[in-house]
PDB file of N, CA and C in Angstrom:
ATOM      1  N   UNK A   1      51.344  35.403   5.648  1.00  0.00           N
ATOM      2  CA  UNK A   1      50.662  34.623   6.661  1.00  0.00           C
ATOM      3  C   UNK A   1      49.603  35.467   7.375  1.00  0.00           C
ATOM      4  N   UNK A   2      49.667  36.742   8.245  1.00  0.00           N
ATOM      5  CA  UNK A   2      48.940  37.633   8.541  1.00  0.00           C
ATOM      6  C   UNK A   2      47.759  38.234   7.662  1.00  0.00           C
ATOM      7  N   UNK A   3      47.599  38.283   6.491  1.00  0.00           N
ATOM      8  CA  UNK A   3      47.249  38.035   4.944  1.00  0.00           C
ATOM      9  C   UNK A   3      45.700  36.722   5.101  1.00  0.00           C
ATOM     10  N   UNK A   4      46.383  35.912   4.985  1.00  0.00           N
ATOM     11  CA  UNK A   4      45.762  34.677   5.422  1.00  0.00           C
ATOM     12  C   UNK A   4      45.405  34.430   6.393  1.00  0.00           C
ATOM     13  N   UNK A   5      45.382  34.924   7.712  1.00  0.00           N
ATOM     14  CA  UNK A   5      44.776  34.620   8.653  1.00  0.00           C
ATOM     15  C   UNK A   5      43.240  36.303   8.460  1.00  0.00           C
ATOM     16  N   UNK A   6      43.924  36.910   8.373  1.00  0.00           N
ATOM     17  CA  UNK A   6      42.938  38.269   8.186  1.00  0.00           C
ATOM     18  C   UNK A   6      41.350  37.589   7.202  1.00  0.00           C
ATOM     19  N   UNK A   7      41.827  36.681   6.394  1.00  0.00           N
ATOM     20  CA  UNK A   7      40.751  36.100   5.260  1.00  0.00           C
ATOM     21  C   UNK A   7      40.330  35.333   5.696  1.00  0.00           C
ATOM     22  N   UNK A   8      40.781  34.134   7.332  1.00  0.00           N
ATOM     23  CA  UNK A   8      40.050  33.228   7.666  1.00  0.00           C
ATOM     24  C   UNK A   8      39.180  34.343   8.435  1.00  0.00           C
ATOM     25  N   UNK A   9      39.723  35.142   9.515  1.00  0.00           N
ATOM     26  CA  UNK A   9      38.625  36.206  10.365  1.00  0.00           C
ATOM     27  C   UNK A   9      37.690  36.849   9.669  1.00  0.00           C
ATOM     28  N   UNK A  10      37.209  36.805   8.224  1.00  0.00           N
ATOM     29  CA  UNK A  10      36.814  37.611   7.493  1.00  0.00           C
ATOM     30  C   UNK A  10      35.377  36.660   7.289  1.00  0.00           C
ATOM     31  N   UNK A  11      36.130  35.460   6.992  1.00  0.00           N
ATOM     32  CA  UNK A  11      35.037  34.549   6.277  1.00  0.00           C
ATOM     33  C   UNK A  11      34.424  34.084   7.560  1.00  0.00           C
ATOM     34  N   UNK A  12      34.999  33.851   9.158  1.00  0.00           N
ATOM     35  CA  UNK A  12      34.625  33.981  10.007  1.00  0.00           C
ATOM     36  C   UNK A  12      33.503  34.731  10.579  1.00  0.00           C
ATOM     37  N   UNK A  13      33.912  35.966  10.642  1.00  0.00           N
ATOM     38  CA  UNK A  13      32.997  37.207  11.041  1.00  0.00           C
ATOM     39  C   UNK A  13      31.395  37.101   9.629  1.00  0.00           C
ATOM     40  N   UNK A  14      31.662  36.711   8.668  1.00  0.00           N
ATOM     41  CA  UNK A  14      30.391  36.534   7.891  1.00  0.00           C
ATOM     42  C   UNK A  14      29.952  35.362   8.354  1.00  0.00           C
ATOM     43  N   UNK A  15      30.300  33.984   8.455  1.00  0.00           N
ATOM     44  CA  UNK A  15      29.420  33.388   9.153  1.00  0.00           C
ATOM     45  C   UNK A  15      28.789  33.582  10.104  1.00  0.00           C
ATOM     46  N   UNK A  16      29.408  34.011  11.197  1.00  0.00           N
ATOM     47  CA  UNK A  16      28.998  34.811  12.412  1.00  0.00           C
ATOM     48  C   UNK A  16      27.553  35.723  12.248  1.00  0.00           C
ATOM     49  N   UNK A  17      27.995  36.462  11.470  1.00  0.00           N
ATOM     50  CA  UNK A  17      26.642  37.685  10.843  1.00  0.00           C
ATOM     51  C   UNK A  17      25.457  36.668  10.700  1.00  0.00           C
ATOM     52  N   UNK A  18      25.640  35.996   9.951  1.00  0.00           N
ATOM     53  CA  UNK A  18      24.883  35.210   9.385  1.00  0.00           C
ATOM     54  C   UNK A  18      24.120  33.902  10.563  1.00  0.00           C
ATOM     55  N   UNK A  19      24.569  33.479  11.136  1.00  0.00           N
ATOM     56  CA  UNK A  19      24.067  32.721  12.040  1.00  0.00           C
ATOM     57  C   UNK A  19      22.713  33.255  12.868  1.00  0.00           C
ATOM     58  N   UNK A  20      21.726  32.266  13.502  1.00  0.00           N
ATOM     59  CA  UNK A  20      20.654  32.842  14.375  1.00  0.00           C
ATOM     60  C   UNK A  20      21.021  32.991  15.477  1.00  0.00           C
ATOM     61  N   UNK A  21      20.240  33.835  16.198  1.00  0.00           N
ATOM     62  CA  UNK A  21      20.467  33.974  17.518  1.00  0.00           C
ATOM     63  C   UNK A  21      20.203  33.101  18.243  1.00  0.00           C
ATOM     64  N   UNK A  22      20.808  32.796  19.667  1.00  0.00           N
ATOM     65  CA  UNK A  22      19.422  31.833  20.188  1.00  0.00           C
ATOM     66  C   UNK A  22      18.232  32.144  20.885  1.00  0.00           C
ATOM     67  N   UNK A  23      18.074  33.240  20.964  1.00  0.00           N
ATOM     68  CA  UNK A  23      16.774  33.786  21.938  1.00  0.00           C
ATOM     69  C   UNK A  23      15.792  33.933  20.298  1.00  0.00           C
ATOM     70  N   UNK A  24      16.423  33.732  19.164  1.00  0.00           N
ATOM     71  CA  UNK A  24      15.505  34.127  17.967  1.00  0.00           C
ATOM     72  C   UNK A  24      14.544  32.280  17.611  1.00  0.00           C
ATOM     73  N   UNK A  25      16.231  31.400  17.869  1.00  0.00           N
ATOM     74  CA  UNK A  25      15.553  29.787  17.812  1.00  0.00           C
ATOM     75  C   UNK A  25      14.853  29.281  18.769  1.00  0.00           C
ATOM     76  N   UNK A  26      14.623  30.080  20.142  1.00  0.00           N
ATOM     77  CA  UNK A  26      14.257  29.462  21.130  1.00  0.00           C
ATOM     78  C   UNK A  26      12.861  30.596  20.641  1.00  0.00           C
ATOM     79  N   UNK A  27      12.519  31.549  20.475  1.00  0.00           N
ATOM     80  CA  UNK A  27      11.240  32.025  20.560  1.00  0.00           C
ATOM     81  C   UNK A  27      10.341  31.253  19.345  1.00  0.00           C
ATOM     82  N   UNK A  28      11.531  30.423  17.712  1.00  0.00           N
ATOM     83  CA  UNK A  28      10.725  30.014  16.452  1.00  0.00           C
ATOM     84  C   UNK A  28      10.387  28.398  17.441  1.00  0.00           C
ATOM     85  N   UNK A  29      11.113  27.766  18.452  1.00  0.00           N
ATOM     86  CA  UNK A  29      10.480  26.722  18.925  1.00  0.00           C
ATOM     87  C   UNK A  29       9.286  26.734  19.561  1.00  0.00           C
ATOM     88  N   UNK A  30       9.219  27.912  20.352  1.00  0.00           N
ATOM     89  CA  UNK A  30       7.846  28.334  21.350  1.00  0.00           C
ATOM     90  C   UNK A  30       6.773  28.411  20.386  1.00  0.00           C
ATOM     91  N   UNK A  31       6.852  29.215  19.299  1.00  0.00           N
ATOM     92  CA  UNK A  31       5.702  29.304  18.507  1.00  0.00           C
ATOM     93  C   UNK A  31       5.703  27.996  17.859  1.00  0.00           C
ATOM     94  N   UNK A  32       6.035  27.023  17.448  1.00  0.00           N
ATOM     95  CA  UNK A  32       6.127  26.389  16.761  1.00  0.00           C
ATOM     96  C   UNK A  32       4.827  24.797  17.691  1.00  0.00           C
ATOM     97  N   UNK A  33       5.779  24.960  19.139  1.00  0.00           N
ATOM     98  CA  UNK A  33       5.011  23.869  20.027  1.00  0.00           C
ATOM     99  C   UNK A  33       3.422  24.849  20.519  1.00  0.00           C
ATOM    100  N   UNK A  34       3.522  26.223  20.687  1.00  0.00           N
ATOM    101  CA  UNK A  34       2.193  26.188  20.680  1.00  0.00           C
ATOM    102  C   UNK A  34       1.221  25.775  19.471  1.00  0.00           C
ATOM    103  N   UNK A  35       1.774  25.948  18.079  1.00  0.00           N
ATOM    104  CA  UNK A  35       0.501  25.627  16.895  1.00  0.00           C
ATOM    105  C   UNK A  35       0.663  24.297  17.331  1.00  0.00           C
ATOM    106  N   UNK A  36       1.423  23.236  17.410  1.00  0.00           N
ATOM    107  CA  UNK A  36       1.214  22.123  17.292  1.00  0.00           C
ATOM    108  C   UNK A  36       0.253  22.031  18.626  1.00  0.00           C
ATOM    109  N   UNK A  37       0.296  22.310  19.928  1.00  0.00           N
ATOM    110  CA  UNK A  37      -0.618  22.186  20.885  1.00  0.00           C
ATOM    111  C   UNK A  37      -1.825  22.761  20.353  1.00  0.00           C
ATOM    112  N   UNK A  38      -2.168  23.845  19.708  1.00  0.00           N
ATOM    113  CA  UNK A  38      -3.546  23.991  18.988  1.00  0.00           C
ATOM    114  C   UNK A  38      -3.800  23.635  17.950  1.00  0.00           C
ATOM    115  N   UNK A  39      -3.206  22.482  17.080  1.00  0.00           N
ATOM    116  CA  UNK A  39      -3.574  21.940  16.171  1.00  0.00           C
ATOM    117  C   UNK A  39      -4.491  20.627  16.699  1.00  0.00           C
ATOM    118  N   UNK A  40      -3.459  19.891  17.641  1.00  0.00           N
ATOM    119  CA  UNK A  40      -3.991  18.527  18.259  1.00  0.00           C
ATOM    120  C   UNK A  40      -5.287  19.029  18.944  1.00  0.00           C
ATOM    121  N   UNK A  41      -5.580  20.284  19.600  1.00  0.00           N
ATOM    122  CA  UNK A  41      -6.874  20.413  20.311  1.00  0.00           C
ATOM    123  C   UNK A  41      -7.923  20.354  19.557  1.00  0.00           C
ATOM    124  N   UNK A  42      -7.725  21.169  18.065  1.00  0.00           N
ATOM    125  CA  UNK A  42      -8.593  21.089  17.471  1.00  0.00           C
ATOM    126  C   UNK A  42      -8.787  19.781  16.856  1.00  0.00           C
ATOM    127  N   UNK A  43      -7.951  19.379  16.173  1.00  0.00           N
ATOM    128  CA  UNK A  43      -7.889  17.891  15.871  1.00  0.00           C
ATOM    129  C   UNK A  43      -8.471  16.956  16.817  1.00  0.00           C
ATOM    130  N   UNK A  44      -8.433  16.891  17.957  1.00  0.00           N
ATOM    131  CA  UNK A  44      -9.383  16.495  18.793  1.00  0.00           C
ATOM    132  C   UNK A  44     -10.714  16.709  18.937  1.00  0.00           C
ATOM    133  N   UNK A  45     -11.151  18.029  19.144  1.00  0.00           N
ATOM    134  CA  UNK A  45     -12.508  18.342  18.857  1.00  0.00           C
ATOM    135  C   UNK A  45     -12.904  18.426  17.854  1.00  0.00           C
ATOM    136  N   UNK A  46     -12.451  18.590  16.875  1.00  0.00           N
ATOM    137  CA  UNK A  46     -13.469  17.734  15.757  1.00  0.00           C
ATOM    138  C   UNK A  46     -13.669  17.149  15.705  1.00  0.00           C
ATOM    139  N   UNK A  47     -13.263  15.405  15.764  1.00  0.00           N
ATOM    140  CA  UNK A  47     -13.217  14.042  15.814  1.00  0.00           C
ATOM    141  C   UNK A  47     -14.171  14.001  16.830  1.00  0.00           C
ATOM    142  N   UNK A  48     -14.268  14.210  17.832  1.00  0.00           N
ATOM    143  CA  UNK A  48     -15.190  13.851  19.219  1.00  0.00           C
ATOM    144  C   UNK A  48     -16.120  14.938  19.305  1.00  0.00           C
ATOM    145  N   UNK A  49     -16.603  15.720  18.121  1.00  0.00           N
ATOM    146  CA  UNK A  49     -18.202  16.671  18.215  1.00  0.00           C
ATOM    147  C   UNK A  49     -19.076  15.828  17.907  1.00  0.00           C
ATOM    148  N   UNK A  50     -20.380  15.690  18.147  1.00  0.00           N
ATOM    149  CA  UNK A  50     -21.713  14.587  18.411  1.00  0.00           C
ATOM    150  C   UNK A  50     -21.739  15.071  16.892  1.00  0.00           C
ATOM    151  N   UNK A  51     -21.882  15.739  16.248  1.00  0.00           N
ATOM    152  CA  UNK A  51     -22.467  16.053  15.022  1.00  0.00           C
ATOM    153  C   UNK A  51     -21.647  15.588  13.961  1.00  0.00           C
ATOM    154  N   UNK A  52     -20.372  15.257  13.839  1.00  0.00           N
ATOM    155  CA  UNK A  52     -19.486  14.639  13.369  1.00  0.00           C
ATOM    156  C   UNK A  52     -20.208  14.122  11.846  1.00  0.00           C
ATOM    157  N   UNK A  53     -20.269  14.367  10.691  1.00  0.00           N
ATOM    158  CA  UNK A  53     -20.464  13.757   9.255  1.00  0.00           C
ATOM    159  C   UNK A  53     -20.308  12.113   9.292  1.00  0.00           C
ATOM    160  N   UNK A  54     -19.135  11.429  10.058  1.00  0.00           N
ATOM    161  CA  UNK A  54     -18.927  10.569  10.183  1.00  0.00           C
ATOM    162  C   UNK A  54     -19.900   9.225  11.177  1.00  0.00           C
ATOM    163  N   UNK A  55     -20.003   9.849  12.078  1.00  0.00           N
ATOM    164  CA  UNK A  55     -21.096   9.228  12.948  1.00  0.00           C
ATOM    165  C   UNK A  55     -22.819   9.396  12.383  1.00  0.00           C
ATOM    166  N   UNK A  56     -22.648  10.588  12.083  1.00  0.00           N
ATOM    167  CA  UNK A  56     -24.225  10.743  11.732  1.00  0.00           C
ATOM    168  C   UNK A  56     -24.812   9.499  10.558  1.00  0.00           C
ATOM    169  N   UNK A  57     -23.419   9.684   9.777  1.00  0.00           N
ATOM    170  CA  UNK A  57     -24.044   8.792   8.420  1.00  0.00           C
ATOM    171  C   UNK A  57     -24.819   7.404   8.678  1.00  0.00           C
ATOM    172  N   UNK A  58     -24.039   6.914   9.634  1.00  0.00           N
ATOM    173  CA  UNK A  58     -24.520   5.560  10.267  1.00  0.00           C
ATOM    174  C   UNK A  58     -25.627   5.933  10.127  1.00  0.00           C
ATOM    175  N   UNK A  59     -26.512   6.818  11.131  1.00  0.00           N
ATOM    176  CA  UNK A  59     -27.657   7.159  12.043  1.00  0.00           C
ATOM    177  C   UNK A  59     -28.422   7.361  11.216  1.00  0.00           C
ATOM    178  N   UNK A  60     -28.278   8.104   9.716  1.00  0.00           N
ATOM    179  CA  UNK A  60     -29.493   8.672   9.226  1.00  0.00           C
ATOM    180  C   UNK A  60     -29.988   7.967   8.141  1.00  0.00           C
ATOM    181  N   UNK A  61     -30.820   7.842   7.751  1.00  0.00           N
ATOM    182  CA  UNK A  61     -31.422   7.417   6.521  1.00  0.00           C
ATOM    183  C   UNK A  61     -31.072   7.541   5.263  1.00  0.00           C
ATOM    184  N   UNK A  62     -30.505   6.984   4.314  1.00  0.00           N
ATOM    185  CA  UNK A  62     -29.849   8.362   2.971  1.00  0.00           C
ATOM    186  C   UNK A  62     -31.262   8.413   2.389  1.00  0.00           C
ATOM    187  N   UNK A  63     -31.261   9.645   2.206  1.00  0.00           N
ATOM    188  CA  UNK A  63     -32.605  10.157   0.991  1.00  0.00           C
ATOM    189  C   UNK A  63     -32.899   9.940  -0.177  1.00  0.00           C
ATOM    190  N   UNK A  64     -31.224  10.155  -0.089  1.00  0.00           N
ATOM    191  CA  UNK A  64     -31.037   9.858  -2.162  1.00  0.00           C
ATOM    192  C   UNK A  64     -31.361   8.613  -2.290  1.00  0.00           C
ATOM    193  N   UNK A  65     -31.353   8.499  -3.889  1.00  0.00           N
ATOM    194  CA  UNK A  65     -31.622   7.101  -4.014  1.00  0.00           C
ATOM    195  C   UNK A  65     -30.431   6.468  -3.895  1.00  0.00           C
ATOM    196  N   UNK A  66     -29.522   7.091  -4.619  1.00  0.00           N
ATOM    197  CA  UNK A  66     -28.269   6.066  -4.084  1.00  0.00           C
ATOM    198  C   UNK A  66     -27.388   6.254  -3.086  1.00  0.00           C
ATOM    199  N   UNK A  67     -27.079   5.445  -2.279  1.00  0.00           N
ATOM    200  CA  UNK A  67     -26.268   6.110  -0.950  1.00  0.00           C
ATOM    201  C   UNK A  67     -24.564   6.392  -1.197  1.00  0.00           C
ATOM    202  N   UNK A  68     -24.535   6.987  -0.444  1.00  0.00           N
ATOM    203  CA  UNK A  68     -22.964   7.625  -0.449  1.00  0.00           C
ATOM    204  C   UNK A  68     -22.321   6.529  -1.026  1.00  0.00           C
ATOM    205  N   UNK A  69     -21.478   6.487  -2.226  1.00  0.00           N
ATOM    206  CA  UNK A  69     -20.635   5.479  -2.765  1.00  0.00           C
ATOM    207  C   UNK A  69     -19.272   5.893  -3.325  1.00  0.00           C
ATOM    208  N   UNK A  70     -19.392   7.275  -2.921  1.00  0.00           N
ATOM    209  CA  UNK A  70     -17.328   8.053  -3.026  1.00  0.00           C
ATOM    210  C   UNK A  70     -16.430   7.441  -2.144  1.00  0.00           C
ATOM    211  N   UNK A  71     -15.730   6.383  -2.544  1.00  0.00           N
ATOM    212  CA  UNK A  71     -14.589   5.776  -1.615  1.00  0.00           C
ATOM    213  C   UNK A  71     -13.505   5.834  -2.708  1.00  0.00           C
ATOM    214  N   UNK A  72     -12.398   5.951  -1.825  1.00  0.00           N
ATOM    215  CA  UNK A  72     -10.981   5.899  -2.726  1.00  0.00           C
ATOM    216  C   UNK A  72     -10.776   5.042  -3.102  1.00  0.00           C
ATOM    217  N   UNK A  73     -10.215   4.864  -4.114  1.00  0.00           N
ATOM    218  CA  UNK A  73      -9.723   3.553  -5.013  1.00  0.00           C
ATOM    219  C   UNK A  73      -8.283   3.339  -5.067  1.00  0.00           C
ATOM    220  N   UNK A  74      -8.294   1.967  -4.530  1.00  0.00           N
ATOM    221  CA  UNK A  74      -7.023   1.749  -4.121  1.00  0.00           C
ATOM    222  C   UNK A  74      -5.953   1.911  -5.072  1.00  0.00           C
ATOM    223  N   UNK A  75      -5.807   1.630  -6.257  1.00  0.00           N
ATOM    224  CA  UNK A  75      -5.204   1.969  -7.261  1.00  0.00           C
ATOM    225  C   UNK A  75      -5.860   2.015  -8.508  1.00  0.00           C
ATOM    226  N   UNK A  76      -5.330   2.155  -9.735  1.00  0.00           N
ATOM    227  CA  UNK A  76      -5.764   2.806 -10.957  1.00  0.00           C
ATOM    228  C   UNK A  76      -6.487   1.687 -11.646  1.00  0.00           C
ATOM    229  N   UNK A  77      -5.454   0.098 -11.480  1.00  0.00           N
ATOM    230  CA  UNK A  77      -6.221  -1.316 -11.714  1.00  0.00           C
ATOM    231  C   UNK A  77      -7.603  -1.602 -11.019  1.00  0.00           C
ATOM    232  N   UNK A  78      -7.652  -1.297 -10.601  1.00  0.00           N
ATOM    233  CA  UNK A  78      -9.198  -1.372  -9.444  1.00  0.00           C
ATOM    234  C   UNK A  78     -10.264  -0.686  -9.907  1.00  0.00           C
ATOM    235  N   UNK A  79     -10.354   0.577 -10.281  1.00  0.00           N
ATOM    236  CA  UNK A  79     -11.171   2.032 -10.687  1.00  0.00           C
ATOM    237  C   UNK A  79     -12.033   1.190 -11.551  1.00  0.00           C
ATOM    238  N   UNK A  80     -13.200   1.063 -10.896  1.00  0.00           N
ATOM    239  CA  UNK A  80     -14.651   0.856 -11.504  1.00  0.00           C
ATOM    240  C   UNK A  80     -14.871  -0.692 -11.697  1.00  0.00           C
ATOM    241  N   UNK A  81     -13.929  -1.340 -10.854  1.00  0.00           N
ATOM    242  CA  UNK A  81     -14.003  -2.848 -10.723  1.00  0.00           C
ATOM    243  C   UNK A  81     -14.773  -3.145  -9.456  1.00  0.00           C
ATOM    244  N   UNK A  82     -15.477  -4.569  -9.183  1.00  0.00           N
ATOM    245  CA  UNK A  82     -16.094  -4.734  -7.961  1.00  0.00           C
ATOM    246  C   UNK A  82     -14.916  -4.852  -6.802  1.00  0.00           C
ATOM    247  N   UNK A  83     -13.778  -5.102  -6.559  1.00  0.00           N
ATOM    248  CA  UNK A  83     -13.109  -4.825  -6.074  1.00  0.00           C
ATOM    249  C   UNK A  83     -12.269  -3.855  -5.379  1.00  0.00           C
ATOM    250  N   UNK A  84     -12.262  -2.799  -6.224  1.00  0.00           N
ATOM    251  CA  UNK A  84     -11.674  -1.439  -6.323  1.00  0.00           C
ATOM    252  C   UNK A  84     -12.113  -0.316  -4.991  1.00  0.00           C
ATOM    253  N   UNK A  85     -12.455   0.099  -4.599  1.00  0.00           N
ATOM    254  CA  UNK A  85     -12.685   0.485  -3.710  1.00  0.00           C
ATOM    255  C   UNK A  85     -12.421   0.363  -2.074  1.00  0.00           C
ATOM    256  N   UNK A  86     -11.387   1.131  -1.659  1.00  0.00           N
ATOM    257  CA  UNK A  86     -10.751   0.800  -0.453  1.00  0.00           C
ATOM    258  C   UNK A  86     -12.187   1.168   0.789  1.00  0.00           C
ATOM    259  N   UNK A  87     -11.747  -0.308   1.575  1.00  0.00           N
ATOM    260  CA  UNK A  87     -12.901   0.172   2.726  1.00  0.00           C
ATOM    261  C   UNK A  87     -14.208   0.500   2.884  1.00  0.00           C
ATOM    262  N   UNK A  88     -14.717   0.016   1.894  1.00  0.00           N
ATOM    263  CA  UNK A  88     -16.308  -0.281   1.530  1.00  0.00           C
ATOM    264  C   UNK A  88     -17.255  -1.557   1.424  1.00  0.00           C
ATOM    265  N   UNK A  89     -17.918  -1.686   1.958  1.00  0.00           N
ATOM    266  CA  UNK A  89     -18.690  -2.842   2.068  1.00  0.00           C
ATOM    267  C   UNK A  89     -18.729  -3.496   0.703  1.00  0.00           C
ATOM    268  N   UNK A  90     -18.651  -2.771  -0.433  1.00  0.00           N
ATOM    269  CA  UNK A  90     -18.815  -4.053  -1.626  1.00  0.00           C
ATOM    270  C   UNK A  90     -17.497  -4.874  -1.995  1.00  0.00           C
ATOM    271  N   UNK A  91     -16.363  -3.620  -1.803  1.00  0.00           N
ATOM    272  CA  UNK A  91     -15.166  -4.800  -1.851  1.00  0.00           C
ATOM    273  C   UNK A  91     -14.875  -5.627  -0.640  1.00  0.00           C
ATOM    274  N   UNK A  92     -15.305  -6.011   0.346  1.00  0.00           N
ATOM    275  CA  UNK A  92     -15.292  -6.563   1.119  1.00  0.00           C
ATOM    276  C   UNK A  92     -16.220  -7.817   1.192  1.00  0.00           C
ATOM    277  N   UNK A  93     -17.433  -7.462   0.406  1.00  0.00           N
ATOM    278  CA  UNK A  93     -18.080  -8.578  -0.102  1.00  0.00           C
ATOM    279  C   UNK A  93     -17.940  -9.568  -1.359  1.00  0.00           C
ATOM    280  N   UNK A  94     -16.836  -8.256  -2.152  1.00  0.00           N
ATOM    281  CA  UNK A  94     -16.287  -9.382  -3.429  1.00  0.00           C
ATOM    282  C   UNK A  94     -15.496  -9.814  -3.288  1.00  0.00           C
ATOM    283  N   UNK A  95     -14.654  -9.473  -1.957  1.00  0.00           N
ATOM    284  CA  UNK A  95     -12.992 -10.747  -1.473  1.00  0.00           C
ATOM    285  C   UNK A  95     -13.983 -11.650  -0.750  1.00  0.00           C
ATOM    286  N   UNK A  96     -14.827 -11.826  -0.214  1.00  0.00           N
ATOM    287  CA  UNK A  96     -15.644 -12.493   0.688  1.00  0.00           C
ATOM    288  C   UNK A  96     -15.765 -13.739  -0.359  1.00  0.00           C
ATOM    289  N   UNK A  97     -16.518 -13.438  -1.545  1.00  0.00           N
ATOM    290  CA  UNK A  97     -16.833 -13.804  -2.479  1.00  0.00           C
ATOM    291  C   UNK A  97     -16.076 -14.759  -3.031  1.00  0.00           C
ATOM    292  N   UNK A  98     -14.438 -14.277  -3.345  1.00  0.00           N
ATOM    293  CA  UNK A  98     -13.371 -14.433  -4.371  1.00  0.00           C
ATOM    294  C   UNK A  98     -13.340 -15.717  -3.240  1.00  0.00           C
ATOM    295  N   UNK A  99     -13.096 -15.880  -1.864  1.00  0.00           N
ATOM    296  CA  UNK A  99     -12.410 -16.739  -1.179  1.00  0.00           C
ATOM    297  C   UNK A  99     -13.182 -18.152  -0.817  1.00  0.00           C
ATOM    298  N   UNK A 100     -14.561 -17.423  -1.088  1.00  0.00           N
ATOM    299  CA  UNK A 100     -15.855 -18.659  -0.907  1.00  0.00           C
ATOM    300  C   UNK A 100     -15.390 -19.630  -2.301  1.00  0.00           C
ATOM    301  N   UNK A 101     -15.186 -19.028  -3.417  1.00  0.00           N
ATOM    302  CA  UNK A 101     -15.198 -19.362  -4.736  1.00  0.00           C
ATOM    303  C   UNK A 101     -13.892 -20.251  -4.744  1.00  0.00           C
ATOM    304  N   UNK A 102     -13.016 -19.273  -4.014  1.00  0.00           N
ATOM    305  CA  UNK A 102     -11.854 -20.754  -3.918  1.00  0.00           C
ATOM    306  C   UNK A 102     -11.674 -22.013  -2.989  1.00  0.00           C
ATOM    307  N   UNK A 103     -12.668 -21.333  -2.042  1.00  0.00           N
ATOM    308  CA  UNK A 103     -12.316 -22.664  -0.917  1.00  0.00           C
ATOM    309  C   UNK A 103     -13.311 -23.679  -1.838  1.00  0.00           C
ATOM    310  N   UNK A 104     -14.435 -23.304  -2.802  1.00  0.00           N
ATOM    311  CA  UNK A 104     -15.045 -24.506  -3.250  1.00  0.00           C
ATOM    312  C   UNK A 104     -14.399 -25.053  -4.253  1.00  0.00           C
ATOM    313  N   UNK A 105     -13.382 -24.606  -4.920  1.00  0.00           N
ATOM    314  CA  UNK A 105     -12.430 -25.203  -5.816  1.00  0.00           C
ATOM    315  C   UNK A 105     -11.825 -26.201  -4.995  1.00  0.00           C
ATOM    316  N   UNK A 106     -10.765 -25.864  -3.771  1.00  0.00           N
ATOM    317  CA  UNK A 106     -10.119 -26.354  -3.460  1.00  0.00           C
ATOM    318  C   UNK A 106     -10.826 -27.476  -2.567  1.00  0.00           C
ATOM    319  N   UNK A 107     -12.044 -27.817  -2.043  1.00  0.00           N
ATOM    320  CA  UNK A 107     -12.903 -28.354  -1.754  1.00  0.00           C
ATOM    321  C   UNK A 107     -13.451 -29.866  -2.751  1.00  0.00           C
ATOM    322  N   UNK A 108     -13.402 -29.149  -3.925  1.00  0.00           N
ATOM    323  CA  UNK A 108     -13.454 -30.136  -5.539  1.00  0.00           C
ATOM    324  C   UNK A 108     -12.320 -31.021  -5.543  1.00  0.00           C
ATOM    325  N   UNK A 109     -11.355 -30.001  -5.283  1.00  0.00           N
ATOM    326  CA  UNK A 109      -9.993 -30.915  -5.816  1.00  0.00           C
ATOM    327  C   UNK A 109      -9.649 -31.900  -5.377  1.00  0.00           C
ATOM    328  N   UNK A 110      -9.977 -31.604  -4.030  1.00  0.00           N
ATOM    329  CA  UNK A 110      -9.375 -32.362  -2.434  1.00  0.00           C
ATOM    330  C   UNK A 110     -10.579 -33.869  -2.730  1.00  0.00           C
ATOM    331  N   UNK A 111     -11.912 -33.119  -2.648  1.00  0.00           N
ATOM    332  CA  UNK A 111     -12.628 -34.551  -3.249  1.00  0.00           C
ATOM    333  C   UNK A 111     -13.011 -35.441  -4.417  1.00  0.00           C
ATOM    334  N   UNK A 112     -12.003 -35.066  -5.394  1.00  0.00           N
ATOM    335  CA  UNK A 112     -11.408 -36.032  -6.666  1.00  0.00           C
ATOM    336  C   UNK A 112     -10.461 -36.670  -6.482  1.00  0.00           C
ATOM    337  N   UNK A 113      -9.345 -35.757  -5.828  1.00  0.00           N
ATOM    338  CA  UNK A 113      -8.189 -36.849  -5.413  1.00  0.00           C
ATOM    339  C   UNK A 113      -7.787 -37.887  -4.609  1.00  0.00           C
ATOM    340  N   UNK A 114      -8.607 -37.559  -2.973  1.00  0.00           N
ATOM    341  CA  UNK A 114      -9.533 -38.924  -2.456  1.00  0.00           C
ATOM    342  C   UNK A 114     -10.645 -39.777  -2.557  1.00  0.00           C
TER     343      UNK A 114
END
């Protein structure tokens, strides 16, 4: 029995070893909330600098001949369809499109059957 208790204090005392301190978890939290407080600052000031890529584009003229047309594609079915393209004025003009096209179907139907 003494035997067996000596092997629980054993496996004890190694967990023990092994455990963090808390002045070691309380200093990995401190560093941890300052990056996140200087992540959001910067994350902030970028978003809200006047020069911003994002704002300017509006503002400027494109030069090229063709204007910026890299948008993500919503999925793999989409890729190089008029549709395909998340958040861009042309797929937004071909659902525009798709829904004009059905309300005049459903427009047809409605005035054959009365």
């Amino acid at each position: 029995m003494q035997q067996l208790l000596s092997r629980f204090e054993m496996i004890g005392d190694l967990f023990r070893s092994l455990q963090e301190s808390e002045t070691s978890r309380i200093g990995r939290l401190s560093e941890r909330l300052a990056e996140g407080s200087i992540d959001s600052q910067k994350q902030s000031d970028e978003y809200s600098r006047p020069n911003l890529f994002t704002h300017m584009y509006y503002l400027n003229e494109e030069p090229r001949p063709h204007a910026y047309n890299v948008y993500s594609v919503m999925s793999s079915y989409f890729k190089g369809r008029d549709g395909g393209a998340a958040s861009s004025f042309k797929t937004v003009q071909f659902y525009n499109d798709q829904a004009k096209s059905k309300r005049q179907e459903l427009v047809e139907k409605f005035e054959k059957s009365s």
